[in-house]
C-alpha atoms as a PDB file:
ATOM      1  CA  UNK A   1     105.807 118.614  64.269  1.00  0.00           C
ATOM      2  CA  UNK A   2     102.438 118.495  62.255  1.00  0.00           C
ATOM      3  CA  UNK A   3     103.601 120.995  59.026  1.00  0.00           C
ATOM      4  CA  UNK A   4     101.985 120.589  55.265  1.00  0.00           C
ATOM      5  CA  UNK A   5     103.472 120.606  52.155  1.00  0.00           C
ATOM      6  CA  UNK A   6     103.333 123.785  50.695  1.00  0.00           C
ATOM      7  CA  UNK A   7     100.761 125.120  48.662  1.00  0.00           C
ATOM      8  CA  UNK A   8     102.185 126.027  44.880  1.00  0.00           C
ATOM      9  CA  UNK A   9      99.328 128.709  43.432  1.00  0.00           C
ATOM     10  CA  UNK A  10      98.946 129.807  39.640  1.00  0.00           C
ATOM     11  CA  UNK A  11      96.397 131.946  37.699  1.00  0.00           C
ATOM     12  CA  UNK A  12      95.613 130.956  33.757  1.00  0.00           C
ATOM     13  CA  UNK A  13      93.932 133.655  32.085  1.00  0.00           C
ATOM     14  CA  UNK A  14      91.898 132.091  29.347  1.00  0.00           C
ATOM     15  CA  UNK A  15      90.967 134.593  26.331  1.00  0.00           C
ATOM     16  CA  UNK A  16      87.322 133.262  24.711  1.00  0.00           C
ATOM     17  CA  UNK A  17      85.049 135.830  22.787  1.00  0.00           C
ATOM     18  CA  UNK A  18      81.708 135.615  24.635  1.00  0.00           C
ATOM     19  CA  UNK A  19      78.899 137.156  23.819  1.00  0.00           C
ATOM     20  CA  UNK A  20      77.270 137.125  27.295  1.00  0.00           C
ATOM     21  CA  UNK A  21      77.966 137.112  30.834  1.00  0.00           C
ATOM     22  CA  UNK A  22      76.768 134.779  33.161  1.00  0.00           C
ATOM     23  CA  UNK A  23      79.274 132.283  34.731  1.00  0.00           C
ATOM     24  CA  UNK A  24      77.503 129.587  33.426  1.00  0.00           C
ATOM     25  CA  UNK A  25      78.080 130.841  29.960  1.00  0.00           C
ATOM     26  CA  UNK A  26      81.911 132.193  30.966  1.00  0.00           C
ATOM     27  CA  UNK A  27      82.745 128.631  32.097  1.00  0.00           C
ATOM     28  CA  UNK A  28      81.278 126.913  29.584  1.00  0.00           C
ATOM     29  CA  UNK A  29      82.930 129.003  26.770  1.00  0.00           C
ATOM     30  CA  UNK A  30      86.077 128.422  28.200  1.00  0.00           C
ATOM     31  CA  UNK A  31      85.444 124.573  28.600  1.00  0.00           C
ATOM     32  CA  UNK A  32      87.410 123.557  26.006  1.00  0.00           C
ATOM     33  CA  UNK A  33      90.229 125.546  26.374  1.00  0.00           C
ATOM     34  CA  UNK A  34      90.754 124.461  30.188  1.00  0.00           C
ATOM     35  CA  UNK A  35      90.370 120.971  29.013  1.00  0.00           C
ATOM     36  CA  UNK A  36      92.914 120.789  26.508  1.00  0.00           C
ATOM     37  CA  UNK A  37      94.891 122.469  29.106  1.00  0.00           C
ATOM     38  CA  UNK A  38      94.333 119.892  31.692  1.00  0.00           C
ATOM     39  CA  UNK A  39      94.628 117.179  29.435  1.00  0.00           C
ATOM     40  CA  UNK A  40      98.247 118.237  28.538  1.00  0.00           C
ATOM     41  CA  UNK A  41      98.982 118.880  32.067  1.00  0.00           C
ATOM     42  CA  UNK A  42      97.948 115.447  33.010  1.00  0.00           C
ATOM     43  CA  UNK A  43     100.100 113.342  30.023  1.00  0.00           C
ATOM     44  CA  UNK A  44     103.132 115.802  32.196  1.00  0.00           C
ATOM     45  CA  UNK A  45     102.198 113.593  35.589  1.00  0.00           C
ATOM     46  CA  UNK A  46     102.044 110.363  33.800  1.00  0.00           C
ATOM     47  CA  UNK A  47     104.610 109.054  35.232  1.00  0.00           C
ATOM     48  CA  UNK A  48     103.974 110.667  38.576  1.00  0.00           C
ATOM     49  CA  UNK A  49     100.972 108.799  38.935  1.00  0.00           C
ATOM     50  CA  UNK A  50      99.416 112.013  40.836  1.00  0.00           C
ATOM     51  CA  UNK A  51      95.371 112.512  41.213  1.00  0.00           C
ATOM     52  CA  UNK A  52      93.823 115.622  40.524  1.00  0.00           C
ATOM     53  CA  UNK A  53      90.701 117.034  41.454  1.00  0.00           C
ATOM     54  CA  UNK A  54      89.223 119.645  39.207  1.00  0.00           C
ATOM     55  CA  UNK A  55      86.682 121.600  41.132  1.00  0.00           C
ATOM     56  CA  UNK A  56      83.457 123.371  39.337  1.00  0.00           C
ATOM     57  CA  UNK A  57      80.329 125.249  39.888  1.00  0.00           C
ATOM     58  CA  UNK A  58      77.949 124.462  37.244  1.00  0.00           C
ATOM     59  CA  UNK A  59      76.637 121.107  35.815  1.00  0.00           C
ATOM     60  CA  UNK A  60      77.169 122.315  32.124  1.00  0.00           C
ATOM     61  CA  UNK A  61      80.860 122.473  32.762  1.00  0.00           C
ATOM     62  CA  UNK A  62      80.844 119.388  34.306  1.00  0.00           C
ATOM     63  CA  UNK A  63      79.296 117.662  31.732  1.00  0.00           C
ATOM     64  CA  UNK A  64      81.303 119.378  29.084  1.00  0.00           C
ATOM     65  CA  UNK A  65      84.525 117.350  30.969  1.00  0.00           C
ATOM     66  CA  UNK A  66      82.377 114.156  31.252  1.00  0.00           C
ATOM     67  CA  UNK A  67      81.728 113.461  27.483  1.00  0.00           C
ATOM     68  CA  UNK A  68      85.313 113.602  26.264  1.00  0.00           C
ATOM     69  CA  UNK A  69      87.176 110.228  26.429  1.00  0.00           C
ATOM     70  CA  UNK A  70      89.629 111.299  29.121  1.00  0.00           C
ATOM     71  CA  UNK A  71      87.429 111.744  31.856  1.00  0.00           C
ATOM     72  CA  UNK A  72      84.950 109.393  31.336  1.00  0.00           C
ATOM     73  CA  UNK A  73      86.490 107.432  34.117  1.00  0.00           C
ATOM     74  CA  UNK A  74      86.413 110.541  36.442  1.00  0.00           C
ATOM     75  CA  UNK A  75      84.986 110.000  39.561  1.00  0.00           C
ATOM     76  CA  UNK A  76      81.929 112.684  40.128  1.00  0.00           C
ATOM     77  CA  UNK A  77      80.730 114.435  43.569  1.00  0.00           C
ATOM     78  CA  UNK A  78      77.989 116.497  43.278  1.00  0.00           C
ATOM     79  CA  UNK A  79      74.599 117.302  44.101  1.00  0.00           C
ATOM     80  CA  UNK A  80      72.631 115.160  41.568  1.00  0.00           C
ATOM     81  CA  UNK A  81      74.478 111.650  43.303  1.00  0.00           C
ATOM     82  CA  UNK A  82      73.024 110.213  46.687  1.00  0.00           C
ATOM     83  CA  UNK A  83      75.693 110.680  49.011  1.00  0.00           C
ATOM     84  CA  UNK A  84      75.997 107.609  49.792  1.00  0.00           C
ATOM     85  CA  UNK A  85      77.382 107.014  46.194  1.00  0.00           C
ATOM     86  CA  UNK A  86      79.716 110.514  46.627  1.00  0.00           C
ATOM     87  CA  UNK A  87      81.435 108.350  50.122  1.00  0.00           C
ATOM     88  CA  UNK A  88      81.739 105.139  47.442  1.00  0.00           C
ATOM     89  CA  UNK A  89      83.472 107.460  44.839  1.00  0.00           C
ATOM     90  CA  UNK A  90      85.227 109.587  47.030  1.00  0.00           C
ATOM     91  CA  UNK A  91      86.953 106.412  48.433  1.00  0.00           C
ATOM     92  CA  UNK A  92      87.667 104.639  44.930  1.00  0.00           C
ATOM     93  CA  UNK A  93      89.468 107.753  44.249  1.00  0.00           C
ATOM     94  CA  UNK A  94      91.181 108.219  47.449  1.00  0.00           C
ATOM     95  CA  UNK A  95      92.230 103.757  47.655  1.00  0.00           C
ATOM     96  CA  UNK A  96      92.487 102.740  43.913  1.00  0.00           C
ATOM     97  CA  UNK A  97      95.044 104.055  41.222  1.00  0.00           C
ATOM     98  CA  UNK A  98      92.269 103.530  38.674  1.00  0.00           C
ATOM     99  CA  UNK A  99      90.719 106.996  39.199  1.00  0.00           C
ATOM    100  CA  UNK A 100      93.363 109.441  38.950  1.00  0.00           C
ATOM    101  CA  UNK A 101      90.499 112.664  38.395  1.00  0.00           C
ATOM    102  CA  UNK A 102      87.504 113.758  40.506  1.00  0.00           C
ATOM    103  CA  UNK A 103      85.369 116.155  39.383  1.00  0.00           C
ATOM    104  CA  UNK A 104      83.846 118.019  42.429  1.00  0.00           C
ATOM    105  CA  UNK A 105      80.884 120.398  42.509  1.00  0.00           C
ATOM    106  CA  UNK A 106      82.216 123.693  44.947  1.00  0.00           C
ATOM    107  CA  UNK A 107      79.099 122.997  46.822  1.00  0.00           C
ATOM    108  CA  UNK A 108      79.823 119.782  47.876  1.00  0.00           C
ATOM    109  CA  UNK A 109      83.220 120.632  48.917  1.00  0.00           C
ATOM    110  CA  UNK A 110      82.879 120.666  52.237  1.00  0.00           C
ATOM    111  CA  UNK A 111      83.739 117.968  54.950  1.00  0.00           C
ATOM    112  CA  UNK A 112      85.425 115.617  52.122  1.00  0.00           C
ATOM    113  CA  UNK A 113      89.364 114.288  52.710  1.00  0.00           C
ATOM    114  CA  UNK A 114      90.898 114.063  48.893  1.00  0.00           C
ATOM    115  CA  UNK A 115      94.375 114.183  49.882  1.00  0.00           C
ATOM    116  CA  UNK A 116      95.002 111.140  47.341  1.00  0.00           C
ATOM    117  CA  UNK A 117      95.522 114.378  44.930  1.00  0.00           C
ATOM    118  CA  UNK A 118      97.532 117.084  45.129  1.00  0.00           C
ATOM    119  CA  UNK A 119      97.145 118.674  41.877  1.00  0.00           C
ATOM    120  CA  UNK A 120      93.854 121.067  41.871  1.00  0.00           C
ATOM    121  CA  UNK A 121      91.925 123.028  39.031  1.00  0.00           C
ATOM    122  CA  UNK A 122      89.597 125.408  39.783  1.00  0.00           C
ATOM    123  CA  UNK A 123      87.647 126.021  36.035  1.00  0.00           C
ATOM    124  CA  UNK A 124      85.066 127.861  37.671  1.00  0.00           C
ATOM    125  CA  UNK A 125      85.798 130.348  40.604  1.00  0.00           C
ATOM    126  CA  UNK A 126      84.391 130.249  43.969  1.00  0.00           C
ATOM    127  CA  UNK A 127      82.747 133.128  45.125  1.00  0.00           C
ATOM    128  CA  UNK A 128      84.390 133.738  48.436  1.00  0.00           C
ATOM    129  CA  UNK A 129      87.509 133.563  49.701  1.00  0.00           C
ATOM    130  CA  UNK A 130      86.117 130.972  52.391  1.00  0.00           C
ATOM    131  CA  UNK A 131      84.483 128.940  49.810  1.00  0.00           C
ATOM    132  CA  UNK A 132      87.782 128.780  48.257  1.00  0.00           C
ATOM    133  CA  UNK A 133      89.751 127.747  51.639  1.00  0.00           C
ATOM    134  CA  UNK A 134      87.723 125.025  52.005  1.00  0.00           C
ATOM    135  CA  UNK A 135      87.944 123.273  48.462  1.00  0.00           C
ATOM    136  CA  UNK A 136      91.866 123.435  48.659  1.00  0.00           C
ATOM    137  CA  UNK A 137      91.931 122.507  52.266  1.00  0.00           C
ATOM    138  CA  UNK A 138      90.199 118.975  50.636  1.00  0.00           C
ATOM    139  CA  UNK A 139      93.336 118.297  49.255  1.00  0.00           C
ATOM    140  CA  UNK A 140      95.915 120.042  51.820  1.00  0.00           C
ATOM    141  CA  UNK A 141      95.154 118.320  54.898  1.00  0.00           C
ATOM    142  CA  UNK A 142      97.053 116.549  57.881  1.00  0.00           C
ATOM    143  CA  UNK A 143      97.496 113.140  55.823  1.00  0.00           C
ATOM    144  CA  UNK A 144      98.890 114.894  52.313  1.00  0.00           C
ATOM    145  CA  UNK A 145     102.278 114.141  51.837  1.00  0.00           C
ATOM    146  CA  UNK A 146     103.142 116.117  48.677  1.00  0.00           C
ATOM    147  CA  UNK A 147     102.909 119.802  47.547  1.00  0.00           C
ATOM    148  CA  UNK A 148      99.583 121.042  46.868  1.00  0.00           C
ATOM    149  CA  UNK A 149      99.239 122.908  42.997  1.00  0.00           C
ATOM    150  CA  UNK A 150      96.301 125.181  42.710  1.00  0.00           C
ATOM    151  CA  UNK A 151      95.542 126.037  39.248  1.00  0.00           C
ATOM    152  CA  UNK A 152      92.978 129.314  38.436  1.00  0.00           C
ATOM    153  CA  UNK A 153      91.240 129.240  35.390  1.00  0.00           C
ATOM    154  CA  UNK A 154      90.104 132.561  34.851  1.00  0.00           C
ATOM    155  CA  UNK A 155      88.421 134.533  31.863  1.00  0.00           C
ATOM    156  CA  UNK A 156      90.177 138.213  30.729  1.00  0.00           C
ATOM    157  CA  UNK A 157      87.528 140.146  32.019  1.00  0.00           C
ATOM    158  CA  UNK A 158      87.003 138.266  35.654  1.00  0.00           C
ATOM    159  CA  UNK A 159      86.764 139.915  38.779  1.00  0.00           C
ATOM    160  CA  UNK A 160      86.062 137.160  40.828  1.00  0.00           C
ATOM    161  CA  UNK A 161      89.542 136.432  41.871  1.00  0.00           C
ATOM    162  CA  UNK A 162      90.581 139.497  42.426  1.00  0.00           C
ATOM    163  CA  UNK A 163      87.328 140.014  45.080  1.00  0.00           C
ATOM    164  CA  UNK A 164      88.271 136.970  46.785  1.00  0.00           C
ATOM    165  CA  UNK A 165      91.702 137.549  47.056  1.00  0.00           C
ATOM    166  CA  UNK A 166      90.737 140.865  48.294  1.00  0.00           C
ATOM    167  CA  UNK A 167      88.520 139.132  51.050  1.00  0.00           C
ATOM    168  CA  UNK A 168      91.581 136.985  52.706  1.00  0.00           C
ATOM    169  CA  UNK A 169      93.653 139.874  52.398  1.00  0.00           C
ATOM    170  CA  UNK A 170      91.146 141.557  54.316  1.00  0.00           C
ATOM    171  CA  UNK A 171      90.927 138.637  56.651  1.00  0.00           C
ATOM    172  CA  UNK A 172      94.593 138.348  57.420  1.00  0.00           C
ATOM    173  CA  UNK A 173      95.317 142.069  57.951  1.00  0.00           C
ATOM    174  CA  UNK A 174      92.235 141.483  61.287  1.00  0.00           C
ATOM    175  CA  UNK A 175      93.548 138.104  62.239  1.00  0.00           C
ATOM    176  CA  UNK A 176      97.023 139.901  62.609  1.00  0.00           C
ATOM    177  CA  UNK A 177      95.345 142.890  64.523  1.00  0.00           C
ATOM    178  CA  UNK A 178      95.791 145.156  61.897  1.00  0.00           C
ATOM    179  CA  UNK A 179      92.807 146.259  60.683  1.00  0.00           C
ATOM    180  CA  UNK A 180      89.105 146.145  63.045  1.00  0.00           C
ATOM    181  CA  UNK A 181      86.577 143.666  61.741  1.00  0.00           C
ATOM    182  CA  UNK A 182      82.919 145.626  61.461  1.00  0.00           C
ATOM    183  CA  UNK A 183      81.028 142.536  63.861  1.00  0.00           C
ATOM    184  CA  UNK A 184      77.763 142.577  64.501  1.00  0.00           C
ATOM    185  CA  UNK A 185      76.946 141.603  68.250  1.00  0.00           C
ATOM    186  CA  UNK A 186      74.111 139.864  68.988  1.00  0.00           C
ATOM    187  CA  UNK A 187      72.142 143.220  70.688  1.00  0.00           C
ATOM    188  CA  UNK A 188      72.899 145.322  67.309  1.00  0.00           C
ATOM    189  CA  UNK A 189      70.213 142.471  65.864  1.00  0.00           C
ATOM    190  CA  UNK A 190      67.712 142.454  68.741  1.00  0.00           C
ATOM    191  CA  UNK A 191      64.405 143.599  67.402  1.00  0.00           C
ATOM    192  CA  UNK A 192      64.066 145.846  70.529  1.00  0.00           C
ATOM    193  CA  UNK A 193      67.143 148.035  69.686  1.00  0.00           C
END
């Protein structure tokens, strides 16, 4: 019988004053709060020894983690490494207890196996409910042994989880036959009608 760990989900609203609203600016406003957040979580799985992987959208907030002393050491996928050196990091996280955080860009979440962690932070949150399937699903995988923690940063006035919650609830209710999905056949998109 092939059955994963469960999947343990919280949301942490974080209340920053910010002038503007771009998610670039929301996320990096609430940088340091997340941080200090994460930092205290981690000196809780000391002697655990579990691996996190704190997943993000935007290179400021990245950046933001990568100059205080605690994650210097974090490994880093993203867009601005040649993949090449994402496979090297991804498996010095994944073999060596050295690297206990990787910091992974939501775009390049796809096709990776990180099931060396089990705790996850999202500090910036994916758009879709998809996009947020697959960055957990890096982590809860055939292979993970342990429960799976999902962590939600989100700011007071964010809608973005409640949209993508919205979307797998949606989902769910047509995978069960409960609701009809509005599909487009291939003929509805023929440019002869």
């Amino acid at each position: 019988n092939l059955q994963l760990p469960p999947i343990v989900e919280k949301t942490v609203e974080i209340n920053v004053d910010i002038e503007h609203h771009t998610s670039r600016q929301v996320g990096l406003a609430m940088a340091p709060t997340i941080c200090q957040h994460i930092i205290n979580y981690m000196d809780q799985l000391n002697e655990l020894k579990d691996k996190i992987v704190i997943f993000y959208r935007h290179h400021n907030v990245r950046d933001y983690f990568l100059q205080l002393e605690r994650f210097k050491s974090a490994v880093r996928i993203d867009g601005q490494i040649k993949f090449d050196w994402q496979l090297t990091n991804l498996e010095a996280f994944n073999e060596y207890g050295t690297h206990r955080v990787a910091l992974v860009n939501l775009h390049c979440a796809c096709a990776l196996n990180i099931t060396a962690a089990n705790h996850i932070f999202f500090v910036e949150l994916p758009y879709t409910w998809g996009e947020r399937e697959q960055a957990i699903s890096r982590c809860h995988r055939l292979g993970q042994k342990k429960s799976v923690y999902v962590t939600y940063f989100v700011h007071q006035s964010d809608t973005v989880l409640e949209s993508v919650e919205r979307q797998g609830e949606e989902l769910t209710r047509i995978l069960d036959g409960k609701a009809s999905a509005n599909l487009v056949s291939s003929k509805d998109c023929s440019p002869h009608g």
